[in-house]
Protein backbone atom coordinates (compact mmCIF):
# COMPACT_ATOMS: atom_id res chain seq x y z
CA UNK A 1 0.00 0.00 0.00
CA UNK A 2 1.33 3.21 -1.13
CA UNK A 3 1.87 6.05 1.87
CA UNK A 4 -0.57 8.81 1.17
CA UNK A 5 0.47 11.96 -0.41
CA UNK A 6 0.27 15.45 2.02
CA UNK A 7 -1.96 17.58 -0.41
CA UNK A 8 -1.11 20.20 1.53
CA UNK A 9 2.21 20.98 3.00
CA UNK A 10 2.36 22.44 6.45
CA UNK A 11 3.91 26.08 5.15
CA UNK A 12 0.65 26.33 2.68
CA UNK A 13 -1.71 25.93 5.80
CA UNK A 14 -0.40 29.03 7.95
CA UNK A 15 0.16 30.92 4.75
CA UNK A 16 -3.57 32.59 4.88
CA UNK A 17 -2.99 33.32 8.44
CA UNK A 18 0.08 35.05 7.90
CA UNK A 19 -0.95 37.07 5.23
CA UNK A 20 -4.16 38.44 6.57
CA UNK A 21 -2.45 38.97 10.08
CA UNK A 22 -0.29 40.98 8.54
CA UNK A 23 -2.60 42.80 6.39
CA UNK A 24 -5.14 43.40 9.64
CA UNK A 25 -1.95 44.80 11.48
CA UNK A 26 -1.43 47.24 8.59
CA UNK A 27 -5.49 47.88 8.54
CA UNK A 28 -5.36 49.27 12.36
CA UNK A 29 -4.03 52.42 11.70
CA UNK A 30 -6.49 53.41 8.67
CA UNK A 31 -9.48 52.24 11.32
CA UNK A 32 -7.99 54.28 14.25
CA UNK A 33 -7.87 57.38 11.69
CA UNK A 34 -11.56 56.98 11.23
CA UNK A 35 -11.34 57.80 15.07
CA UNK A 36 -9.08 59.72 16.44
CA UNK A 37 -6.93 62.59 15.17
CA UNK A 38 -4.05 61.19 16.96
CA UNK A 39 -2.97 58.97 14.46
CA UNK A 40 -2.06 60.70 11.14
CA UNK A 41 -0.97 58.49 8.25
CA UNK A 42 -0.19 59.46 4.46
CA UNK A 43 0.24 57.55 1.87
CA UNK A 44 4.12 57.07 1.99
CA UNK A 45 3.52 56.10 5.71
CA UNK A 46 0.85 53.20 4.48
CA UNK A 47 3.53 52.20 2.19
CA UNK A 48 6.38 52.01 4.26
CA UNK A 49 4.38 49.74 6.41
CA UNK A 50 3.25 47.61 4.12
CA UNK A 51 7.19 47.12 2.76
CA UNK A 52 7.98 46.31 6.38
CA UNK A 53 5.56 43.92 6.79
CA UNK A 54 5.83 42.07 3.22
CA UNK A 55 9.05 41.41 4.64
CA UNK A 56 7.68 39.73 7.11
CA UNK A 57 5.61 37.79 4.98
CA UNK A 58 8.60 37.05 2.39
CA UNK A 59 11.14 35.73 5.45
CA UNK A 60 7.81 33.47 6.99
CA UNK A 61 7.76 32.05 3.17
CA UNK A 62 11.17 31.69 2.93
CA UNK A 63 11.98 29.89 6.20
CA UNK A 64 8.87 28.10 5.95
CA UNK A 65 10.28 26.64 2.42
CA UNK A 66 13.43 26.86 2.65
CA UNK A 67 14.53 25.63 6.09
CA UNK A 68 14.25 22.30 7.84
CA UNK A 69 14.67 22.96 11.58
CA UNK A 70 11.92 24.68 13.27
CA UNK A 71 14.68 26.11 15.32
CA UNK A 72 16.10 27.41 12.39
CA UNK A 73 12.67 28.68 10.84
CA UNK A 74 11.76 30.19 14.39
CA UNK A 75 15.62 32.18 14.56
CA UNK A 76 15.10 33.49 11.36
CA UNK A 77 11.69 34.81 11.52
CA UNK A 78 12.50 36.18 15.39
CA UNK A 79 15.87 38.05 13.50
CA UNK A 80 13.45 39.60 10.66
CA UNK A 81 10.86 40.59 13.17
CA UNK A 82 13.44 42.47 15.09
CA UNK A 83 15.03 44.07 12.43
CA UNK A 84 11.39 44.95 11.33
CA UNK A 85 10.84 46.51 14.44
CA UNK A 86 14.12 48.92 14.79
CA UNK A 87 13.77 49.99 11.34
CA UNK A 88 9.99 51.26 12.38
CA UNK A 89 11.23 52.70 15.53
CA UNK A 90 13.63 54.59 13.41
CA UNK A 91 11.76 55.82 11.34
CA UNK A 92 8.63 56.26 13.75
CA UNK A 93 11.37 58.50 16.34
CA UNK A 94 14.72 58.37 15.19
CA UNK A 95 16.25 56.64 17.47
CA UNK A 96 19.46 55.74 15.35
């Protein structure tokens, strides 16, 4: 008897989730400027966010393909999440 094919390969199943986290992450600021005043995006600011986190889309489909070791997948996607996250502080405040 012939071992059963996996139709669906365990990177495909989180890749929805993923992608419309990271979509409803970049949403929250366009719903909390139908609120308040306090948040004031433009356009370059909606695109700057949404390079920042397509890159952490990209590095989940690259580990997710590319490496092996969860450990590995789960170092690489905690390094681009960091980087992520000075590179917005940066830019949010300047901090470098």
């Amino acid at each position: 008897m012939a071992t059963p094919i996996n139709p669906i390969p365990q990177a495909s199943r989180w890749r929805p989730f993923v992608w419309t986290g990271l979509i409803a992450v970049l949403a929250i600021p366009l719903i909390a400027m139908q609120f308040t005043s306090e948040v004031d995006w433009d356009a370059f600011d909606f695109v700057f966010a949404a390079i920042l986190l397509g890159a952490i889309g990209i590095a989940f489909e690259f580990s997710a393909r590319m490496l092996s070791s969860p450990v590995a997948k789960l170092a690489v996607m905690g390094l681009v999440i960091g980087l992520v996250l000075i590179v917005w502080a940066d830019a949010a405040v300047g901090l470098f």
